[in-house]
N, C-alpha and C. Protein backbone atom coordinates (compact mmCIF):
# COMPACT_ATOMS: atom_id res chain seq x y z
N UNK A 1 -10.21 -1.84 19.03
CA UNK A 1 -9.69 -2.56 20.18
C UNK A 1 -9.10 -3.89 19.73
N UNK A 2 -8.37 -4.35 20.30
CA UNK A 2 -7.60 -5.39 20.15
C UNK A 2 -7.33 -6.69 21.15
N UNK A 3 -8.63 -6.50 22.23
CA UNK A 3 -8.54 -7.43 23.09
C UNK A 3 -8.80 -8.76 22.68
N UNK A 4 -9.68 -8.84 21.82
CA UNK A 4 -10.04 -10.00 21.25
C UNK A 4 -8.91 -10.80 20.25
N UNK A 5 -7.68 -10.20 19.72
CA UNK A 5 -7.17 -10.84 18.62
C UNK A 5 -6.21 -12.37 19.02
N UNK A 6 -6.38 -13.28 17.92
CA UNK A 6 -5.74 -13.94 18.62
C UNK A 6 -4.37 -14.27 17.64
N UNK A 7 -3.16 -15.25 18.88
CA UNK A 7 -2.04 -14.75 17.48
C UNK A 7 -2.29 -15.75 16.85
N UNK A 8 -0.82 -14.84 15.65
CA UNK A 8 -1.37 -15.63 14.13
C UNK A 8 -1.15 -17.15 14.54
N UNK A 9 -1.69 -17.83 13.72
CA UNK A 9 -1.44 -19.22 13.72
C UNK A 9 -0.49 -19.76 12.22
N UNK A 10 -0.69 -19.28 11.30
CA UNK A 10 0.65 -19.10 10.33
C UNK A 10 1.08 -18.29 9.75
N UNK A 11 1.72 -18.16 8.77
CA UNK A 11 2.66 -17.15 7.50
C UNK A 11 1.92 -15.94 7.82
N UNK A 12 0.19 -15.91 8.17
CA UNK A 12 -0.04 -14.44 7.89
C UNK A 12 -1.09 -14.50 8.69
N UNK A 13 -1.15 -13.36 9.43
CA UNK A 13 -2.59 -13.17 9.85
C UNK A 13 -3.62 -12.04 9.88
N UNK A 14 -4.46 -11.83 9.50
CA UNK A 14 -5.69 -11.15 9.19
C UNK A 14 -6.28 -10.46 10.08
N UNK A 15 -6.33 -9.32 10.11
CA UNK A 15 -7.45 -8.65 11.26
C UNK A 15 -8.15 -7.69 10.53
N UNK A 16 -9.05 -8.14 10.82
CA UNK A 16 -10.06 -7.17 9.49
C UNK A 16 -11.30 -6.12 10.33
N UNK A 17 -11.02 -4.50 10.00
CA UNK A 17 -11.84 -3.55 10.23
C UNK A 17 -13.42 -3.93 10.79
N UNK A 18 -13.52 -3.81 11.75
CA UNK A 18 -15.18 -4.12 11.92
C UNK A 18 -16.05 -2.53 11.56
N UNK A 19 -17.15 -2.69 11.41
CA UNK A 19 -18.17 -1.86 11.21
C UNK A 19 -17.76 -0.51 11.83
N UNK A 20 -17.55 -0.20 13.00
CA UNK A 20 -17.49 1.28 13.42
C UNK A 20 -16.10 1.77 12.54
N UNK A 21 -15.43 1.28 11.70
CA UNK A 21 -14.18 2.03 11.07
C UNK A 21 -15.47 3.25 10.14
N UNK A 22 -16.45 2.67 9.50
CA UNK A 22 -16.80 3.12 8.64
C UNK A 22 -17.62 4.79 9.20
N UNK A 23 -17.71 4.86 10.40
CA UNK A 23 -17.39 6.02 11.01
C UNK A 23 -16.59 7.09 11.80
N UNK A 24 -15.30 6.38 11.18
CA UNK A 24 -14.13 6.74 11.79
C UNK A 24 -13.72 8.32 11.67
N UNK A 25 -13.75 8.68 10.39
CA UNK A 25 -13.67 10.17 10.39
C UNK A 25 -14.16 11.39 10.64
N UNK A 26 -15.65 10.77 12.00
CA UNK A 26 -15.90 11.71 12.60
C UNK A 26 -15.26 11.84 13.97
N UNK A 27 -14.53 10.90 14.07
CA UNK A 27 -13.88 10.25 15.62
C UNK A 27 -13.32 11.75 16.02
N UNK A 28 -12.84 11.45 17.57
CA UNK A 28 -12.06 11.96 18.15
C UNK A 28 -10.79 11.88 17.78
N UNK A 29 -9.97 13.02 17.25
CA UNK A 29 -8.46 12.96 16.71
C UNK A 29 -7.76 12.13 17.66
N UNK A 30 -8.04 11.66 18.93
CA UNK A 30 -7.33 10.94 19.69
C UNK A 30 -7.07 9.17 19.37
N UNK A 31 -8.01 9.14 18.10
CA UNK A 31 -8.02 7.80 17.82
C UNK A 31 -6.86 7.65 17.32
N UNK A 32 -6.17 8.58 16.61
CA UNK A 32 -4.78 8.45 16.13
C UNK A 32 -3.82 7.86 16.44
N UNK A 33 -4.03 8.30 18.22
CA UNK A 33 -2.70 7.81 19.03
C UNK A 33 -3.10 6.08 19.48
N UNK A 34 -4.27 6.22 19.74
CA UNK A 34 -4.76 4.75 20.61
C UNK A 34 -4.46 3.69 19.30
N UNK A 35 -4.69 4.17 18.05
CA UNK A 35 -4.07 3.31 16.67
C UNK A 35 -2.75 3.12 16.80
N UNK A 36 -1.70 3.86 17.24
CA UNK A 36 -0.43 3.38 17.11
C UNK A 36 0.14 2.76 18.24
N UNK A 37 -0.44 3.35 19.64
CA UNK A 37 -0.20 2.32 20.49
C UNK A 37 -0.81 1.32 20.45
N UNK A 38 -1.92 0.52 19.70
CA UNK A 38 -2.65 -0.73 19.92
C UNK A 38 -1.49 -1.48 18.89
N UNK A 39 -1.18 -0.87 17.84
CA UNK A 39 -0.04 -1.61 17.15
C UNK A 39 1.37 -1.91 18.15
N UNK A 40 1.49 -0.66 18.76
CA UNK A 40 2.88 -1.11 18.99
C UNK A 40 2.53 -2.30 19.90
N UNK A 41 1.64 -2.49 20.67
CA UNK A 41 1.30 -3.47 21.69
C UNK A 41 1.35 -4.79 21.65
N UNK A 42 1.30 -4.78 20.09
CA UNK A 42 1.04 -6.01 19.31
C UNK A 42 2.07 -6.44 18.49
N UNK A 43 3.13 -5.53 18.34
CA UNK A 43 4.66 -5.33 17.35
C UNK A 43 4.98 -6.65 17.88
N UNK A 44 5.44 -6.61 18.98
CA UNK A 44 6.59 -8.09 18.89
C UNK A 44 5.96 -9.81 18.40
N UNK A 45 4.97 -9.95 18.32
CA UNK A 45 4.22 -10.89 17.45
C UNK A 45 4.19 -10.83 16.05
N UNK A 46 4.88 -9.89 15.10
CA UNK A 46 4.66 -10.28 13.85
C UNK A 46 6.12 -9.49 13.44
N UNK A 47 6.84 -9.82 12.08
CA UNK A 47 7.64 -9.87 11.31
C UNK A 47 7.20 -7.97 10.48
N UNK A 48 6.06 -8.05 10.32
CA UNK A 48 5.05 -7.22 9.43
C UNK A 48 4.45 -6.85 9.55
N UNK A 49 3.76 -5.37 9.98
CA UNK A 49 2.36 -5.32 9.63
C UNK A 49 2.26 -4.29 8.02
N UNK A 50 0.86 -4.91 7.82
CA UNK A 50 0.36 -4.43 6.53
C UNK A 50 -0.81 -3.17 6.96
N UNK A 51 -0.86 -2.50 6.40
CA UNK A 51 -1.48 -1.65 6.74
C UNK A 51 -2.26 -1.31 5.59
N UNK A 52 -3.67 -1.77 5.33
CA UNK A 52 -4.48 -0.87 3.78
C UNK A 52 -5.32 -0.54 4.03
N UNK A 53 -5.11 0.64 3.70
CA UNK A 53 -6.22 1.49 3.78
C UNK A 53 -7.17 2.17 2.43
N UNK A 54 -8.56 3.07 2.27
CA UNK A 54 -8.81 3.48 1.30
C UNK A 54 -7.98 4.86 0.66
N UNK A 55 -8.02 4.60 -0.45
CA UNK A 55 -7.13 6.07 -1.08
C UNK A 55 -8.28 7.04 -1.37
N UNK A 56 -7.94 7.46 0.17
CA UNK A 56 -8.91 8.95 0.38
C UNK A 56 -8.16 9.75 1.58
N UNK A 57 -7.85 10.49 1.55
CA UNK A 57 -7.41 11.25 2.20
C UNK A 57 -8.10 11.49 3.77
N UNK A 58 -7.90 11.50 4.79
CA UNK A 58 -8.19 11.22 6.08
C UNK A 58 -7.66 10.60 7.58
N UNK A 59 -8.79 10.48 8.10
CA UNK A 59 -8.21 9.93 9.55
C UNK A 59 -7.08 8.71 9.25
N UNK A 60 -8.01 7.60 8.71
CA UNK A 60 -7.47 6.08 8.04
C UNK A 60 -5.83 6.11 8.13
N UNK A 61 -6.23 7.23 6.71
CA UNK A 61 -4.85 6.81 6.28
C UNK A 61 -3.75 7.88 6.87
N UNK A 62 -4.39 8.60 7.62
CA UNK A 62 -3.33 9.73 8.62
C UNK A 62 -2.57 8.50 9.85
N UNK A 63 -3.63 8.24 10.44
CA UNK A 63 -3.70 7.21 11.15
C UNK A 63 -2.35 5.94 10.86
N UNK A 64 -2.49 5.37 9.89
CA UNK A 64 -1.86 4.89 9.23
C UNK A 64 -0.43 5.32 8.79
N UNK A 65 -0.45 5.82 8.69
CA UNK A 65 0.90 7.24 8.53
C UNK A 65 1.40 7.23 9.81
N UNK A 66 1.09 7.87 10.86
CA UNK A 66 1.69 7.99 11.92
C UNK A 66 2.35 6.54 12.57
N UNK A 67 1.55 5.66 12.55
CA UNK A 67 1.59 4.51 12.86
C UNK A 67 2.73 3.62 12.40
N UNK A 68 3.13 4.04 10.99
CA UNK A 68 4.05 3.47 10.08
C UNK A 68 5.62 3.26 10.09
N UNK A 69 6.30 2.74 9.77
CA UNK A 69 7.78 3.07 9.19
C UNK A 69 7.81 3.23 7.79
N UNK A 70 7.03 2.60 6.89
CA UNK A 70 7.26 2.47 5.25
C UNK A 70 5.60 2.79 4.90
N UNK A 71 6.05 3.48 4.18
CA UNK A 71 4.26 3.94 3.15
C UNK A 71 4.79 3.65 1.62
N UNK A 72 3.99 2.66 1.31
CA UNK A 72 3.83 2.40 -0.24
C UNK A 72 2.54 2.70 -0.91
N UNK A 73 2.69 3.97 -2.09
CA UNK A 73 1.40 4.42 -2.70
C UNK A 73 0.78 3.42 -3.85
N UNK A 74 0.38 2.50 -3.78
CA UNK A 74 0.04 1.98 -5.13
C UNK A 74 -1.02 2.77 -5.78
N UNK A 75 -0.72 3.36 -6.92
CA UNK A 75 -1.64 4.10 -8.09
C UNK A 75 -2.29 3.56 -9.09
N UNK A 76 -3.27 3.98 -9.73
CA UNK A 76 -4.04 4.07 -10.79
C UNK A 76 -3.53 4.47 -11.74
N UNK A 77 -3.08 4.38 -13.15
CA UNK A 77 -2.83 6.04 -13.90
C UNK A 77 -4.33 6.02 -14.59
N UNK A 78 -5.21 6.58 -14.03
CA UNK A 78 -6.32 7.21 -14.48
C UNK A 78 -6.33 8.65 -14.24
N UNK A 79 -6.56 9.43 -15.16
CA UNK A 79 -6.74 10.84 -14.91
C UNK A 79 -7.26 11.21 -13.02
N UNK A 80 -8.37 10.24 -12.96
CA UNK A 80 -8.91 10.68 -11.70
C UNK A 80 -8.02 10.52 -10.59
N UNK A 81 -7.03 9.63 -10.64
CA UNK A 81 -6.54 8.99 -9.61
C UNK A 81 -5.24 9.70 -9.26
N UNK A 82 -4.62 10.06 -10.38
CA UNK A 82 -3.09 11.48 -11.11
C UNK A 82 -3.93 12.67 -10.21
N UNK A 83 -5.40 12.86 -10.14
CA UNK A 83 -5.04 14.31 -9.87
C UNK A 83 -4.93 14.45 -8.61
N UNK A 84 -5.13 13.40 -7.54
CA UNK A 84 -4.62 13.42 -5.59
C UNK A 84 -3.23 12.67 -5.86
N UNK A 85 -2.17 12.64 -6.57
CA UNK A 85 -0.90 12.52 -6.53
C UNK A 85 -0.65 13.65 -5.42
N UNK A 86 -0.02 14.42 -6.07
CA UNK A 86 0.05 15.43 -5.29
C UNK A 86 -0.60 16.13 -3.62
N UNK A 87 -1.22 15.69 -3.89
CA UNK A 87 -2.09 15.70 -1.99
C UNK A 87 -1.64 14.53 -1.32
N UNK A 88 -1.58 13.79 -1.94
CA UNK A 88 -1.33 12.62 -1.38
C UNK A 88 -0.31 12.81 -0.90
N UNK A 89 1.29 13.03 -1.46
CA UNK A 89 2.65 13.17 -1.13
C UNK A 89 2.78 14.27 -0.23
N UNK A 90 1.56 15.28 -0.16
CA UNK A 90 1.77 16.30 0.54
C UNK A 90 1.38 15.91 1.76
N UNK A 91 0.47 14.72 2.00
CA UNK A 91 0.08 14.19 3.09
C UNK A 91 0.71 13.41 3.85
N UNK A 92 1.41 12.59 3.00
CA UNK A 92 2.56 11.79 3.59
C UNK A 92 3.74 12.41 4.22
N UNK A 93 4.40 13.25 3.48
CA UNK A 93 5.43 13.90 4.00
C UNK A 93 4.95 14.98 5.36
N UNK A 94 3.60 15.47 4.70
CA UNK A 94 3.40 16.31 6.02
C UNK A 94 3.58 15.66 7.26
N UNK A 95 2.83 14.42 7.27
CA UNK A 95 2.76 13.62 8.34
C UNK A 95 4.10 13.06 9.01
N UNK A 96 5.30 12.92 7.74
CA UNK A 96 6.45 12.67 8.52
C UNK A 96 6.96 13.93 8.93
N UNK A 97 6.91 14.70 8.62
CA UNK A 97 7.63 15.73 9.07
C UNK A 97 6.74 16.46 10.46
N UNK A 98 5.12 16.02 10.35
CA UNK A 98 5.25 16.47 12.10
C UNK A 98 4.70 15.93 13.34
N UNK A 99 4.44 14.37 12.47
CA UNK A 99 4.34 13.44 13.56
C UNK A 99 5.13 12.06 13.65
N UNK A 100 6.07 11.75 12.32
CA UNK A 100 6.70 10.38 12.30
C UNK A 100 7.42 10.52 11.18
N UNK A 101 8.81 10.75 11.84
CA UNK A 101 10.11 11.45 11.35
C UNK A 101 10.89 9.86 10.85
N UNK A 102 10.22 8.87 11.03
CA UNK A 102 10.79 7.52 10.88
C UNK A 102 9.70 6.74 9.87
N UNK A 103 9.16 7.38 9.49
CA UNK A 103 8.23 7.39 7.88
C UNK A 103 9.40 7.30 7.11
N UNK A 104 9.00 5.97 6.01
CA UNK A 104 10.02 6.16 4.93
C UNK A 104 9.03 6.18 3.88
N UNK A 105 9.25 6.87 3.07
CA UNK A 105 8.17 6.58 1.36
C UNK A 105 9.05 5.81 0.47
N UNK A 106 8.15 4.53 0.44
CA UNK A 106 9.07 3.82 -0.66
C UNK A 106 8.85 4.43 -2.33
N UNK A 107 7.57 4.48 -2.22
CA UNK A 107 7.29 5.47 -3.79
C UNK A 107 5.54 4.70 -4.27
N UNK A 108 5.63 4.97 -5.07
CA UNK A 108 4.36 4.83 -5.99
C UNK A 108 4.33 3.90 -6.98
N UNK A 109 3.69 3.10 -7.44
CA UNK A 109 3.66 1.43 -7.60
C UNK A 109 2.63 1.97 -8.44
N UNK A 110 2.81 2.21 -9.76
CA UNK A 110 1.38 1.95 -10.70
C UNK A 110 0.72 0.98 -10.63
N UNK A 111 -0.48 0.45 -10.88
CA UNK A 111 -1.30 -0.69 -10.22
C UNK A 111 -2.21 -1.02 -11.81
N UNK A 112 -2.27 -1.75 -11.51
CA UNK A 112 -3.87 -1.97 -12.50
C UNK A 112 -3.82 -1.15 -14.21
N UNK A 113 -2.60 -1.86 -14.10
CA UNK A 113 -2.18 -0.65 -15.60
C UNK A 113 -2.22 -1.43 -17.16
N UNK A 114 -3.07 -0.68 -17.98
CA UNK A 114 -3.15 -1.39 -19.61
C UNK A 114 -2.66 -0.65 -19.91
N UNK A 115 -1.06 -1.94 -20.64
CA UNK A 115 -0.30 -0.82 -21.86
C UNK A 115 -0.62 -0.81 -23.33
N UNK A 116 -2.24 -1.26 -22.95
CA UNK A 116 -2.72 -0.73 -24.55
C UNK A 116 -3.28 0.52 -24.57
N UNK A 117 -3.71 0.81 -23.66
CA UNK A 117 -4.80 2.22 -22.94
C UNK A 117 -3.16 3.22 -23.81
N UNK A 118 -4.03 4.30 -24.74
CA UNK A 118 -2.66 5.40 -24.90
C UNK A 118 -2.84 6.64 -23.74
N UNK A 119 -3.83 6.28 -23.09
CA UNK A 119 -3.97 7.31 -22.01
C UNK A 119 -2.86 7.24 -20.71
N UNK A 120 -3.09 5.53 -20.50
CA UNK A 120 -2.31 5.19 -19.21
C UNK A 120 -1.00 5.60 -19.92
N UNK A 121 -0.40 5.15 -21.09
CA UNK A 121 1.26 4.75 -21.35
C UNK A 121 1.56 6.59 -21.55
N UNK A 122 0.88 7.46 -21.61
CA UNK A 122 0.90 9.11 -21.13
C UNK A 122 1.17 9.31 -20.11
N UNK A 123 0.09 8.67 -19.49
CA UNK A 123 0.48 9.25 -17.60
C UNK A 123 1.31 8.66 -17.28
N UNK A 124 1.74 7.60 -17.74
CA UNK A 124 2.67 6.93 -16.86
C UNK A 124 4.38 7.79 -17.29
N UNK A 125 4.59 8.02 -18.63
CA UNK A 125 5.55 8.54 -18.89
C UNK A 125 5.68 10.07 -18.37
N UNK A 126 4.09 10.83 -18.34
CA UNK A 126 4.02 12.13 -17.58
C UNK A 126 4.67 12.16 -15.97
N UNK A 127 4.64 10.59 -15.18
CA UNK A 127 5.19 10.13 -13.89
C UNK A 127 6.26 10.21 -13.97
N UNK A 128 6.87 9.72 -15.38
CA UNK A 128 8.25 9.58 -14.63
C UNK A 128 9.21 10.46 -15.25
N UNK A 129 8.67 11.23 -15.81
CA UNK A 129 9.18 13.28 -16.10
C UNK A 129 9.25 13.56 -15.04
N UNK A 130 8.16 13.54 -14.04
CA UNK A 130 7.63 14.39 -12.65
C UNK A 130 8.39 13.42 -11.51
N UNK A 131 8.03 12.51 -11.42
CA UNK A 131 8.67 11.59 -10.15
C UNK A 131 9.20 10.47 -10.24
N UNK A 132 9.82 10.23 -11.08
CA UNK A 132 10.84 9.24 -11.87
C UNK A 132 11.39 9.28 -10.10
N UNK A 133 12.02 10.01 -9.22
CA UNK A 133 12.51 9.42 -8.63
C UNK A 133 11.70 9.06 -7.11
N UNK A 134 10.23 9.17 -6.84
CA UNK A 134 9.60 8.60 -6.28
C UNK A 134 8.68 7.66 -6.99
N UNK A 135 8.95 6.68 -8.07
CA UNK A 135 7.92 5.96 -8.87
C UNK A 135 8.98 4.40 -8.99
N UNK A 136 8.20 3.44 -8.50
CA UNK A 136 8.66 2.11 -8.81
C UNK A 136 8.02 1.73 -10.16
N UNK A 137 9.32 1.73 -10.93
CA UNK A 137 9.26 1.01 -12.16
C UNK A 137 9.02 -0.46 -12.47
N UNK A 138 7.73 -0.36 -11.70
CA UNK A 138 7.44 -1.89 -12.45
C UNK A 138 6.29 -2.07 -12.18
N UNK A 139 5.62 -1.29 -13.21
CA UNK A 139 3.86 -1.50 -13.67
C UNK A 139 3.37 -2.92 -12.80
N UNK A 140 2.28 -2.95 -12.12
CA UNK A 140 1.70 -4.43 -12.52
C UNK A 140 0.37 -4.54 -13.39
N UNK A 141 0.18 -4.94 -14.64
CA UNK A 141 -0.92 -5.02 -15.05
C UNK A 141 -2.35 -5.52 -15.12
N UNK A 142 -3.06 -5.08 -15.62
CA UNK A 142 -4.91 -5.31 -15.13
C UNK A 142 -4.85 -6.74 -15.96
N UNK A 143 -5.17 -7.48 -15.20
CA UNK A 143 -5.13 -8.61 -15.69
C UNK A 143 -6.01 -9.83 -14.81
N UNK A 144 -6.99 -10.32 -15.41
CA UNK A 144 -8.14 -11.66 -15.05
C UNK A 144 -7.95 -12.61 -13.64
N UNK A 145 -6.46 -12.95 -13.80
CA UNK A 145 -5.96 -13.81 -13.25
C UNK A 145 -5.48 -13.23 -11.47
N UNK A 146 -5.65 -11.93 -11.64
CA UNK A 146 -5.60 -11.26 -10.25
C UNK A 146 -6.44 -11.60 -9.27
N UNK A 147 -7.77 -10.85 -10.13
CA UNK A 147 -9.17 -11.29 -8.98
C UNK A 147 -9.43 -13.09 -8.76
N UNK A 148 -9.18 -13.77 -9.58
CA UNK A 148 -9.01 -15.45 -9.72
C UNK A 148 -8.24 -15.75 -8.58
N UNK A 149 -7.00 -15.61 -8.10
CA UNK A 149 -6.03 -15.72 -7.32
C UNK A 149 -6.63 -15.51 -6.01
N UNK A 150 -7.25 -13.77 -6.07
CA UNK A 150 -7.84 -13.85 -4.55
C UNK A 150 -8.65 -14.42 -4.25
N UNK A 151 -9.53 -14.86 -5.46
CA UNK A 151 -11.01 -16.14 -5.25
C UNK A 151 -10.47 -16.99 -4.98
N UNK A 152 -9.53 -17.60 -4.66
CA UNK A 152 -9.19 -18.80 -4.69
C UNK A 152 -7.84 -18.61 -2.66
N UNK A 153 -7.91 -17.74 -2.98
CA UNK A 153 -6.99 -17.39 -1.72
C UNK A 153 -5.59 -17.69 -2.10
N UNK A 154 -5.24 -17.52 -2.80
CA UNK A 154 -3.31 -18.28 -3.48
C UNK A 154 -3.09 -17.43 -4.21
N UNK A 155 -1.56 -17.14 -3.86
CA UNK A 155 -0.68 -16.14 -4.56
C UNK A 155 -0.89 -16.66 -6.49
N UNK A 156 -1.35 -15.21 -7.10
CA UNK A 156 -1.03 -15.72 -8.39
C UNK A 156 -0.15 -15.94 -9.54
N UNK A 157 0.88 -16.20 -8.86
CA UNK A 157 1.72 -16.79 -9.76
C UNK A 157 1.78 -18.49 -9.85
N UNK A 158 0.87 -19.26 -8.76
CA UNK A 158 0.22 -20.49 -8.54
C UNK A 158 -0.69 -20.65 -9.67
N UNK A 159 -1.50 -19.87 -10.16
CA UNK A 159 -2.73 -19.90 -10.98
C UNK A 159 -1.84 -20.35 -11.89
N UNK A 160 -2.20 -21.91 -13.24
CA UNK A 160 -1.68 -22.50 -14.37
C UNK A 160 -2.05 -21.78 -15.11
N UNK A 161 -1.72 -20.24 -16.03
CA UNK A 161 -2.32 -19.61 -17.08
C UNK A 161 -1.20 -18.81 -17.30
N UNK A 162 -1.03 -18.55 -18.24
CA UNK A 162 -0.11 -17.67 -18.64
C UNK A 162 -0.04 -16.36 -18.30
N UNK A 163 -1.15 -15.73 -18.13
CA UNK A 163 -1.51 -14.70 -17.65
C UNK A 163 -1.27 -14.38 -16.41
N UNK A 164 -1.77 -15.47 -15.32
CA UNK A 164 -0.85 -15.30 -14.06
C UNK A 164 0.25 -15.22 -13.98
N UNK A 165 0.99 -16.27 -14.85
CA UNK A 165 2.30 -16.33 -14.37
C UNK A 165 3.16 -15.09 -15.35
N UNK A 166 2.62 -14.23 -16.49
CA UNK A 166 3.36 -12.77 -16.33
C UNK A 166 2.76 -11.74 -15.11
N UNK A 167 1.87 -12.04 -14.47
CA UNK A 167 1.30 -11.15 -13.59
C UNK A 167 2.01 -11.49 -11.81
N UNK A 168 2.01 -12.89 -12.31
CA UNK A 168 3.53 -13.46 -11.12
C UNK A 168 4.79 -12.26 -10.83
N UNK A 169 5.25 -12.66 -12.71
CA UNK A 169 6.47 -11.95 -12.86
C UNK A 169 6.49 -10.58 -12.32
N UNK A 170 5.37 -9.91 -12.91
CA UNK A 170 5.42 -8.38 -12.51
C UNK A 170 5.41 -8.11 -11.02
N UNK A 171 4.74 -9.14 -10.16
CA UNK A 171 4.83 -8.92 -8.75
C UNK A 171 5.56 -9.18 -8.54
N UNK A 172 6.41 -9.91 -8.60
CA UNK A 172 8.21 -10.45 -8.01
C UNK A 172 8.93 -9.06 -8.33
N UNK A 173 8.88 -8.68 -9.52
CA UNK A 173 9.77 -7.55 -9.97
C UNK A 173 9.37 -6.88 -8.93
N UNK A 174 8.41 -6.12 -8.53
CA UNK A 174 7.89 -5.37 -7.98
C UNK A 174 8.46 -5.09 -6.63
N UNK A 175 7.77 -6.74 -5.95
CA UNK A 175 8.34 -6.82 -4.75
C UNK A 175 9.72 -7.15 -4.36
N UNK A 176 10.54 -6.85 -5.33
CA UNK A 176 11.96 -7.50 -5.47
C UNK A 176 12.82 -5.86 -5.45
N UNK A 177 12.24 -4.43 -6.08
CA UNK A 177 12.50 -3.22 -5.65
C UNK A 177 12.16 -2.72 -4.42
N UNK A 178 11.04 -3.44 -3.87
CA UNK A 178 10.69 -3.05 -3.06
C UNK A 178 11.69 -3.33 -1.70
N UNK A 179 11.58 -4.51 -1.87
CA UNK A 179 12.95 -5.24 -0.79
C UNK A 179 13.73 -4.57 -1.03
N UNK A 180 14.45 -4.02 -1.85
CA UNK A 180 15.84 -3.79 -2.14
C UNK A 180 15.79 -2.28 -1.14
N UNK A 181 14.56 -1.49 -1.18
CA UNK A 181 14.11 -0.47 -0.91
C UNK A 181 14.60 -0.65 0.52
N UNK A 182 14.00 -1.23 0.87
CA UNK A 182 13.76 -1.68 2.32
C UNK A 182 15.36 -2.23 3.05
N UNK A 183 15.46 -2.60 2.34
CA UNK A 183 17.34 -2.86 2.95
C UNK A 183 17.74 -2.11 2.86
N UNK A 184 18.10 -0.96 2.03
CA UNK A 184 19.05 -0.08 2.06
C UNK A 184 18.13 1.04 3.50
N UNK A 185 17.11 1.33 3.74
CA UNK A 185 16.42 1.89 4.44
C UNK A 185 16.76 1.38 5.66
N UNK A 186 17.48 0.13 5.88
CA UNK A 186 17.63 -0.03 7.29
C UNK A 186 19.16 -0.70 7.87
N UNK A 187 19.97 -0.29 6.62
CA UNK A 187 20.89 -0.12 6.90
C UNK A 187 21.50 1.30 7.53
């Protein structure tokens, strides 16, 4: 419910899951719809909404899906994480194709990636054999200065370390395809 929210007061505002989400996937499939109308209700107050959910397959992130215009997958390349690729995209698309035909997939955002690991710099090249053309090319890597940033509540490319500020870079790149994504999508 959303009676309680109040609007943002700056750049961003926060509404964070209370306790009954965590029994959400026994809900009534009707929660689906009351999720996208409580958003739309709320659309003309923000620029954005963000939508994160857990990468598990379900109500959440069905929910979420329907609800959407843009789905961005950020990945793992861990073996475990490569092997719901595939469900995943099958989930997404299913969902646009038979409940929200105005779903766009921007693509898949490797996340949390060491290019010393010879495992990851495999999968990642095994990605972009396979979905080179649903995969944003621009790793961001596992790096200290991430979790620091959110301890601190400030974007990290603010953090004075070197480490942030290539972990800056990689998010600009990132979010700089992403935009680009997004314009041509609404042109």
């Amino acid at each position: 419910e959303l009676d309680d929210l109040a609007e943002g007061t700056g750049a961003i505002s926060l509404i964070q899951a209370d306790e009954k989400m965590a029994d959400i996937e026994r809900s009534d499939p009707n929660v689906l719809l009351t999720f996208k109308k409580n958003l739309s209700s709320i659309s003309e107050q923000f620029d954005y909404c963000i939508i994160d959910t857990p990468p598990t397959l379900g109500i959440r992130m069905t929910a979420a899906l329907i609800a959407s215009q843009y789905v961005l997958a950020p990945i793992e390349l861990e073996e475990y994480s490569i092997d719901g690729i595939t469900k995943m995209l099958q989930t997404i698309f299913g969902v646009q194709n038979k409940w929200n035909q105005d779903l766009n997939f921007l693509g898949m955002l490797p996340n949390r990636f060491n290019p010393r690991s010879l495992a990851q710099k495999a999968t990642l090249e095994s990605l972009l054999k396979s979905y080179a053309h649903l995969l944003i090319p621009a790793p961001i890597g596992i790096r200290s200065s991430i979790p620091e940033a959110l301890n601190e509540g400030i974007p990290v490319w603010k953090l004075k370390k070197t480490a942030a500020r290539v972990a800056g870079q990689e998010f600009k790149k990132a979010f700089s395809i992403i935009d680009k994504k997004l314009e041509g999508e609404k042109e």
